[in-house]
Protein backbone atom coordinates (compact mmCIF):
# COMPACT_ATOMS: atom_id res chain seq x y z
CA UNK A 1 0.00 0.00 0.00
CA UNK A 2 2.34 2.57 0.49
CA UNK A 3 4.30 1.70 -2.67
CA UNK A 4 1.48 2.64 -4.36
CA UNK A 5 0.83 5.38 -2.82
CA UNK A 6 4.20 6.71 -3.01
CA UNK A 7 3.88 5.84 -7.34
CA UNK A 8 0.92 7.57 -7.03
CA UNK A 9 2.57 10.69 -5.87
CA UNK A 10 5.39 10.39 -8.13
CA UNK A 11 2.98 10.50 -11.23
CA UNK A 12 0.88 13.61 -9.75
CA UNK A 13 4.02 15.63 -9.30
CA UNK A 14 4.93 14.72 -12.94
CA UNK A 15 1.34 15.77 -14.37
CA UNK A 16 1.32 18.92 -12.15
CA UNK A 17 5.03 20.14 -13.75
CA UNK A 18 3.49 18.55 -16.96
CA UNK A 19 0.55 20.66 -17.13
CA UNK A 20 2.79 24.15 -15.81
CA UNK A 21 5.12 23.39 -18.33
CA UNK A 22 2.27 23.35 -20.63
CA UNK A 23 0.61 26.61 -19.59
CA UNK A 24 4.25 28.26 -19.56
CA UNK A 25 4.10 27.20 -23.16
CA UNK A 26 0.76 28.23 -23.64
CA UNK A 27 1.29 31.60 -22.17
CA UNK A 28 4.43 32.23 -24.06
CA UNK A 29 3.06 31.35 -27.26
CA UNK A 30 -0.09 33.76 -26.44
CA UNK A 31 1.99 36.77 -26.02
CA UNK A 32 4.93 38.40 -28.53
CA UNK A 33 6.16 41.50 -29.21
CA UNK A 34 5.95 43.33 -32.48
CA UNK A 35 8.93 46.03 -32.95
CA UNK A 36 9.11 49.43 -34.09
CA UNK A 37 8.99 50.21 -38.16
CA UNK A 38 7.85 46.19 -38.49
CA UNK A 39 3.81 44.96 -38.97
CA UNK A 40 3.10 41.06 -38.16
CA UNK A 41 0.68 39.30 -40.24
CA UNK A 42 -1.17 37.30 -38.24
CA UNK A 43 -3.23 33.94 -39.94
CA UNK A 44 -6.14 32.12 -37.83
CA UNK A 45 -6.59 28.43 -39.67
CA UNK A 46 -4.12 29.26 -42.29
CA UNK A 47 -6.59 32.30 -43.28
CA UNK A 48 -5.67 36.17 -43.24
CA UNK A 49 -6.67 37.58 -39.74
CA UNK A 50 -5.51 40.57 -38.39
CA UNK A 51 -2.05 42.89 -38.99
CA UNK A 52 -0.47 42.82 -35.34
CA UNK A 53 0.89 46.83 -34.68
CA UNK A 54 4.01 47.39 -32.87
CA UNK A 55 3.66 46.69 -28.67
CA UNK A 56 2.67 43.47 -26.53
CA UNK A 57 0.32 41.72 -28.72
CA UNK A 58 -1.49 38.20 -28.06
CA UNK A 59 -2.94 35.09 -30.03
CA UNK A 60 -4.56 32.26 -29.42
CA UNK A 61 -2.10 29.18 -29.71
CA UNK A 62 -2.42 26.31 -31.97
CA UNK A 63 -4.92 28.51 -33.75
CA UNK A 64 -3.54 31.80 -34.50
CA UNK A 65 0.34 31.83 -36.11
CA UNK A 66 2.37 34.68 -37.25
CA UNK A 67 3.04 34.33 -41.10
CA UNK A 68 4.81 37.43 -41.99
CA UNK A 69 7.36 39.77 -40.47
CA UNK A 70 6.70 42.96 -42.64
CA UNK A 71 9.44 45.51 -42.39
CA UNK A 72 8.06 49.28 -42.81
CA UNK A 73 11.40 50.75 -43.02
CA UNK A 74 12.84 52.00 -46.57
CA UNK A 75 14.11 49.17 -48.09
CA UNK A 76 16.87 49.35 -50.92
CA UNK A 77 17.77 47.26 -54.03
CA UNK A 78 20.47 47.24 -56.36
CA UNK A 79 20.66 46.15 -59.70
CA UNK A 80 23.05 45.80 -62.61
CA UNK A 81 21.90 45.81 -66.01
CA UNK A 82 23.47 44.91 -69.01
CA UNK A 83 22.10 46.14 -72.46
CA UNK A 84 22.71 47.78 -75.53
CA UNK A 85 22.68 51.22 -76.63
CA UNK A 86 21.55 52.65 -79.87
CA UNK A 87 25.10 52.74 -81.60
CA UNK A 88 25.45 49.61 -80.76
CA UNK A 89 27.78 49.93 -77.63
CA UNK A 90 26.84 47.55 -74.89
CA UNK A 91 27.29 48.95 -70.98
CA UNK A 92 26.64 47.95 -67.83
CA UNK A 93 24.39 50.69 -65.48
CA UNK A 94 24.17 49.95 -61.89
CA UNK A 95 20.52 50.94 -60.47
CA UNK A 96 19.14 51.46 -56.80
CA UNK A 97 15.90 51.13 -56.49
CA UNK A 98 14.54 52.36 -52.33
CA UNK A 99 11.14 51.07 -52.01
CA UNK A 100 8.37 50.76 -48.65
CA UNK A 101 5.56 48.99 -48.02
CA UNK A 102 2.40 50.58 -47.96
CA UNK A 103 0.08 47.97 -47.28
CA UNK A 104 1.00 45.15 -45.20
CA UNK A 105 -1.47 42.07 -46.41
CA UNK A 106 -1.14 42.93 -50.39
CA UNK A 107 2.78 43.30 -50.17
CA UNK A 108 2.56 39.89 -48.94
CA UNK A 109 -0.47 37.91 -50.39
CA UNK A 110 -0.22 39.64 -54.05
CA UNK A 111 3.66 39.14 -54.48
CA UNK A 112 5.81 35.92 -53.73
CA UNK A 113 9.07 37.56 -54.36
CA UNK A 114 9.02 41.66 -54.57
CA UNK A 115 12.44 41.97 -54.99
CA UNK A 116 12.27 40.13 -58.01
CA UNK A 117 9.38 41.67 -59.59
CA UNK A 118 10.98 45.17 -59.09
CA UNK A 119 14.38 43.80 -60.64
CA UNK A 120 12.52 42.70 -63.78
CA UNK A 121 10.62 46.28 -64.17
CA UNK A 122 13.99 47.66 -63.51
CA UNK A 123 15.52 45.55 -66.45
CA UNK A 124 12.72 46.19 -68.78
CA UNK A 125 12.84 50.24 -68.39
CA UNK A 126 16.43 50.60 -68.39
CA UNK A 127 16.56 48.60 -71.81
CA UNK A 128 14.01 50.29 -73.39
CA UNK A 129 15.18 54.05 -72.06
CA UNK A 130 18.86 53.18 -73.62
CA UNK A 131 17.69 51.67 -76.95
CA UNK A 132 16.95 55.04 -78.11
CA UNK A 133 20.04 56.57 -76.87
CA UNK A 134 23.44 56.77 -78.18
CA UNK A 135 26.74 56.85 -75.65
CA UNK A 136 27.35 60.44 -75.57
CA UNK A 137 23.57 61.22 -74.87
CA UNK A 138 23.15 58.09 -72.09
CA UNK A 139 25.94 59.58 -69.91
CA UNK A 140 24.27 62.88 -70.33
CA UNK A 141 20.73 61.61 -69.52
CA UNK A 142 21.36 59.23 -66.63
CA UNK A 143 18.36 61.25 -64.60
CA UNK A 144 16.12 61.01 -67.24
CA UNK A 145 17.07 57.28 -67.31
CA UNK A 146 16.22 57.47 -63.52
CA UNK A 147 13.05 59.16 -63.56
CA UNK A 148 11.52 57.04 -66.92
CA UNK A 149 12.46 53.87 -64.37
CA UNK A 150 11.08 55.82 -61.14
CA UNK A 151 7.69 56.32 -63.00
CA UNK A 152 7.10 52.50 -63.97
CA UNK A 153 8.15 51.33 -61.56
CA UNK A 154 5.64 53.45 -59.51
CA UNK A 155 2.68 52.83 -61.59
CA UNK A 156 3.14 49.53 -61.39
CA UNK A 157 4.07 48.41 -58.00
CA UNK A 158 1.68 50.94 -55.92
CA UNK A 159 -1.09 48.28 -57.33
CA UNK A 160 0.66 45.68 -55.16
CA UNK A 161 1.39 47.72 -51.71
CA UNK A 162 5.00 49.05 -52.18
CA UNK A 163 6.00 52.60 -52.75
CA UNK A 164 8.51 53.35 -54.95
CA UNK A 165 10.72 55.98 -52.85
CA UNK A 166 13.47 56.55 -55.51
CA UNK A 167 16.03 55.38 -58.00
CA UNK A 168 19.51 56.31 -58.89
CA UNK A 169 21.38 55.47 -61.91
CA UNK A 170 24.45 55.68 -60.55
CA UNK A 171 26.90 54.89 -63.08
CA UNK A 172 27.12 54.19 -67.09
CA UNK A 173 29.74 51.91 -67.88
CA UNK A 174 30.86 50.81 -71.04
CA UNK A 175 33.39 48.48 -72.03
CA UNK A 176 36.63 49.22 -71.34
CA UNK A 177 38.11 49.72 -75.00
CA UNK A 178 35.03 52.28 -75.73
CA UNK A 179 36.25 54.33 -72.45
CA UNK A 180 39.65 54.15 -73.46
CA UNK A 181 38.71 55.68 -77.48
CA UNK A 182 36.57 57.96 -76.02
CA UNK A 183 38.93 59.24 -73.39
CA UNK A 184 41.59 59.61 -76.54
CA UNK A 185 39.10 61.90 -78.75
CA UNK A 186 38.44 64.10 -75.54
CA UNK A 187 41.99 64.67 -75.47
CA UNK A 188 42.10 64.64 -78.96
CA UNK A 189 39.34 67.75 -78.89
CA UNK A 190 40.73 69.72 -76.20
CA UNK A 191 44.13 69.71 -77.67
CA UNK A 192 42.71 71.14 -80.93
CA UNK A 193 40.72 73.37 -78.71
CA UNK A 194 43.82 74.51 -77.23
CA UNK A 195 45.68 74.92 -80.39
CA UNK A 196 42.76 77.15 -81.77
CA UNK A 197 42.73 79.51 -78.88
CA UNK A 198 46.68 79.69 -78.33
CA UNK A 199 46.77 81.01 -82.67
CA UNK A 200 43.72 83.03 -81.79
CA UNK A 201 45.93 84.57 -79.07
CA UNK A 202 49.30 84.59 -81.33
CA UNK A 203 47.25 86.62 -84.11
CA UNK A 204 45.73 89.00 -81.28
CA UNK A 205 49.14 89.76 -80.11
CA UNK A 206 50.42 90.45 -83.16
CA UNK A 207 47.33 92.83 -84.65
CA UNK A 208 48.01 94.43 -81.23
CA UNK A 209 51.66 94.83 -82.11
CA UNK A 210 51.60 95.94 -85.60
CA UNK A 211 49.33 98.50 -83.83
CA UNK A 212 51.60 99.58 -81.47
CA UNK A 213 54.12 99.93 -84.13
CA UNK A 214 52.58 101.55 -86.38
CA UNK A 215 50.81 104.47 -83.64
CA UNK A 216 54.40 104.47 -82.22
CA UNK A 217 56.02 105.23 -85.87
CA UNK A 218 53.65 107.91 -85.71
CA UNK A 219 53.87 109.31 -82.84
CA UNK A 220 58.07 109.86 -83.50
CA UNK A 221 57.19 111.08 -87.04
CA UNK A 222 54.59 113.94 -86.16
CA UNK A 223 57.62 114.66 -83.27
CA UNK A 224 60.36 114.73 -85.99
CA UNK A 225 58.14 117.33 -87.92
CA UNK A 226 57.96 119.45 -85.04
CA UNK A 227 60.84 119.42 -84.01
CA UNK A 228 62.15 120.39 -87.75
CA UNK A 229 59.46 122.70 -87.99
CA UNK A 230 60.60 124.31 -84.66
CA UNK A 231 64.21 124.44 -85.88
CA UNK A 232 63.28 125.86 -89.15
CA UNK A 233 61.38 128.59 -87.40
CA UNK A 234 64.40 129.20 -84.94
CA UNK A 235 66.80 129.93 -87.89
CA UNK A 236 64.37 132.17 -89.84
CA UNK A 237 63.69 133.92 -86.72
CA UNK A 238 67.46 134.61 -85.89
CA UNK A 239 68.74 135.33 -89.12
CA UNK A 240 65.63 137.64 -89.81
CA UNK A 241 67.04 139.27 -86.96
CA UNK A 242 70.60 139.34 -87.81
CA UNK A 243 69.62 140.65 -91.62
CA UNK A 244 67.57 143.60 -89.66
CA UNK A 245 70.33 144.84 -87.46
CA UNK A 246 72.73 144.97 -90.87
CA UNK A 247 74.57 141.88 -90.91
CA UNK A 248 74.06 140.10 -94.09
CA UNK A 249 77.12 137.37 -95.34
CA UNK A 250 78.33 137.18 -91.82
CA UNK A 251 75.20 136.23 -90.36
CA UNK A 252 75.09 133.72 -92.58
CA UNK A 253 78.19 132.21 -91.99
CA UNK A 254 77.53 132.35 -88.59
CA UNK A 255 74.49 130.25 -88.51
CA UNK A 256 76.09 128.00 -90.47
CA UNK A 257 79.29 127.31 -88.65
CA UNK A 258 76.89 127.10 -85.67
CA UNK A 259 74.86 124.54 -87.25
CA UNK A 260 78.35 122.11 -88.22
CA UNK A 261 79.56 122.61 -84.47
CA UNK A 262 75.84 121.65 -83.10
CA UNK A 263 76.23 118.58 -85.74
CA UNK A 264 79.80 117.66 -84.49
CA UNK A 265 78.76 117.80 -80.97
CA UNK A 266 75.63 115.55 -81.50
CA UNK A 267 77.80 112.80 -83.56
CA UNK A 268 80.27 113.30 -80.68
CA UNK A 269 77.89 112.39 -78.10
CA UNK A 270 76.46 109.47 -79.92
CA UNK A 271 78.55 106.29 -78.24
CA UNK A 272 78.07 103.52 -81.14
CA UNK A 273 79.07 105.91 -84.22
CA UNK A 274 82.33 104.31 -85.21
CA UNK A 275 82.76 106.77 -88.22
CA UNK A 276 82.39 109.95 -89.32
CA UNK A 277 83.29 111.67 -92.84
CA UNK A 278 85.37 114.66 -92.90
CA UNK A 279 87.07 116.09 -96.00
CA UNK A 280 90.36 114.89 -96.55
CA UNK A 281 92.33 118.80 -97.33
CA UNK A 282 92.26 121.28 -95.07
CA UNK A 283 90.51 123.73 -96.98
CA UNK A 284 87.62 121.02 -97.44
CA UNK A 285 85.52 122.59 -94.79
CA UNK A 286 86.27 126.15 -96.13
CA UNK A 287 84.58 124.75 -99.41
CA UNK A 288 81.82 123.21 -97.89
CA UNK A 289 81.15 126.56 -96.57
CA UNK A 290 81.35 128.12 -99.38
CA UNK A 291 78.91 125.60 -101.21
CA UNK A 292 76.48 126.03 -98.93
CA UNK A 293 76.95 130.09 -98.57
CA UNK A 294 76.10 129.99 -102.37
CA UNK A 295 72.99 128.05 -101.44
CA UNK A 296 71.96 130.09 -99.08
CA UNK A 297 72.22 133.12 -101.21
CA UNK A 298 70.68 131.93 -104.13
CA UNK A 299 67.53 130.89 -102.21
CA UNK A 300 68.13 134.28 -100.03
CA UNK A 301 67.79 136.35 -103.87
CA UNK A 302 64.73 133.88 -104.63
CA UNK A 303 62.99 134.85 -101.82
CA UNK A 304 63.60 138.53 -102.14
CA UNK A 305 62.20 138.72 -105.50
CA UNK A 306 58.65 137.36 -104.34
CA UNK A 307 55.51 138.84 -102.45
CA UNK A 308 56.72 139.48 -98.63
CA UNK A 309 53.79 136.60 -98.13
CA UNK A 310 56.50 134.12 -99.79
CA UNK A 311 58.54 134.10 -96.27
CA UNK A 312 57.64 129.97 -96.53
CA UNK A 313 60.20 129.13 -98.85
CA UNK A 314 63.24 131.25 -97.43
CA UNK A 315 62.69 128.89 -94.17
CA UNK A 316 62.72 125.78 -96.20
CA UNK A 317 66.56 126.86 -97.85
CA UNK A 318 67.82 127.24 -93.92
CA UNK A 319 66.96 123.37 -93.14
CA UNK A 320 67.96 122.27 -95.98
CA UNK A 321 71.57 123.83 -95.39
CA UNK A 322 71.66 122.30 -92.11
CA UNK A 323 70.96 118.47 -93.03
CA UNK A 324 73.68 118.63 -95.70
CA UNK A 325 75.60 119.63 -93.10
């Protein structure tokens, strides 16, 4: 009798931890917690029943199962597609694609794999959006790539719960013998570039300096004038002067032994003149003088004989004697 008693109270202690470990069980399968930014889908009998919110939540066990963490955060996927472009250059353009779920129950009853499905839109948009592009324009249209893919992709998953966020085309890359050529006729442009504006500059430079020149060449010449026209007016002045106080070959002579001592003094003074011409008698000079007195004369008795408004040409015979001088 007391062995069976003391089985008997062996298997009531092993029901009684039997049936706590059971309601432990129970209990913990009634209650979970849903996280922040995440949606549980929650099935009763392998049917849709509820969407559990984030917080302490509870289901009935053996009847009520959780069949789908949703995550509400945005989600991205990348992509790499391969195709063609219209001049027949194939690339390869990386795509990201950040999508969210809208609605919980037709992200996951209406789709089996999302991720897919967006991949194959993604494929489909990207090859049709390059067809009718050549190289040069697809690297200078990569947004427009990006929003034509953004729009379908849009319009076509919004009927199935996600929201298409946006989508970068990050990168167009062609095969690496097509960068190479077109990296040579860049270079090959902005050298010709170069050489177009360095001539432009050359022929600048040299319209400026012809320019120059020529305004300079001016400049001395209209100086040279006056300053011959000054000297010219000098002599006429001072040997007008010389004639009216009664000194008539004398003056003459005077002005012009003045003008050969001015000249020797200038020659002297210049420090690169190597030679100078002198007559080779002594009485050379005395001729020159002479030469030139007989110049001066002649014009002198030209001058006389016209109006007194003719006073023009008697200054022209005093320059004249000076640069043969």
């Amino acid at each position: 009798m007391g062995a069976f008693l003391a089985l008997f109270e062996n298997v009531l202690t092993l029901a009684v931890i039997v049936v706590i470990v059971l309601a432990l069980l129970i209990i913990g399968g009634m209650f979970f917690v849903v996280k922040q930014q995440t949606n549980y889908v929650i099935e009763r009998f392998g049917k849709y029943h509820k969407v559990a919110l984030p917080g302490l939540r509870m289901k009935i066990p053996f009847v009520d199962r959780i069949a789908k963490k949703v995550p509400l955060r945005i989600m991205q996927l990348d992509s790499v597609v391969e195709t063609k472009t219209k001049d027949n250059v194939f690339v390869t353009i990386p795509v990201s694609v950040q999508y969210q779920v809208q609605n919980v129950v037709d992200s996951f009853y209406r789709l089996a794999n999302p991720e897919r499905q967006i991949q194959s839109y993604v494929y489909d948009r990207v090859r049709t959006s390059l067809a009718k592009l050549d190289l040069d324009e697809a690297f200078s249209s990569k947004d427009q790539i990006a929003q034509d893919v953004e729009t379908t992709l849009a319009a076509a998953m919004n009927a199935y719960g996600f929201a298409i966020i946006n989508t970068l085309v990050t990168d167009i890359n062609p095969d690496p013998t097509v960068r190479a050529s077109m990296n040579s006729i860049n270079a090959a442009q902005r050298e010709r570039e170069a050489a177009v504006s360095l001539a432009e500059a050359e022929k600048i430079k040299t319209v400026k300096q012809a320019e120059a020149d020529a305004e300079y060449k001016r400049l001395q010449g209209e100086g040279i004038a006056a300053q011959r026209k000054a000297i010219v007016d000098g002599l006429v002045s001072q040997y007008e002067a010389l004639r009216d106080a009664g000194i008539g070959a004398e003056a003459q002579e005077m002005l012009l032994l003045t003008q050969y001592f001015d000249t020797l003094q200038e020659v002297a003074k210049a420090s690169n003149t190597q030679t100078l011409m002198l007559p080779s008698n002594p009485g050379g000079v005395s001729n020159a003088m002479e030469e030139l007195r007989n110049s001066l004369f002649a014009a002198t008795r030209a001058a006389d004989q016209k109006p007194k408004t003719a006073v023009p040409p008697r200054s022209r015979t005093v320059p004249t004697t000076s640069a043969q001088q």
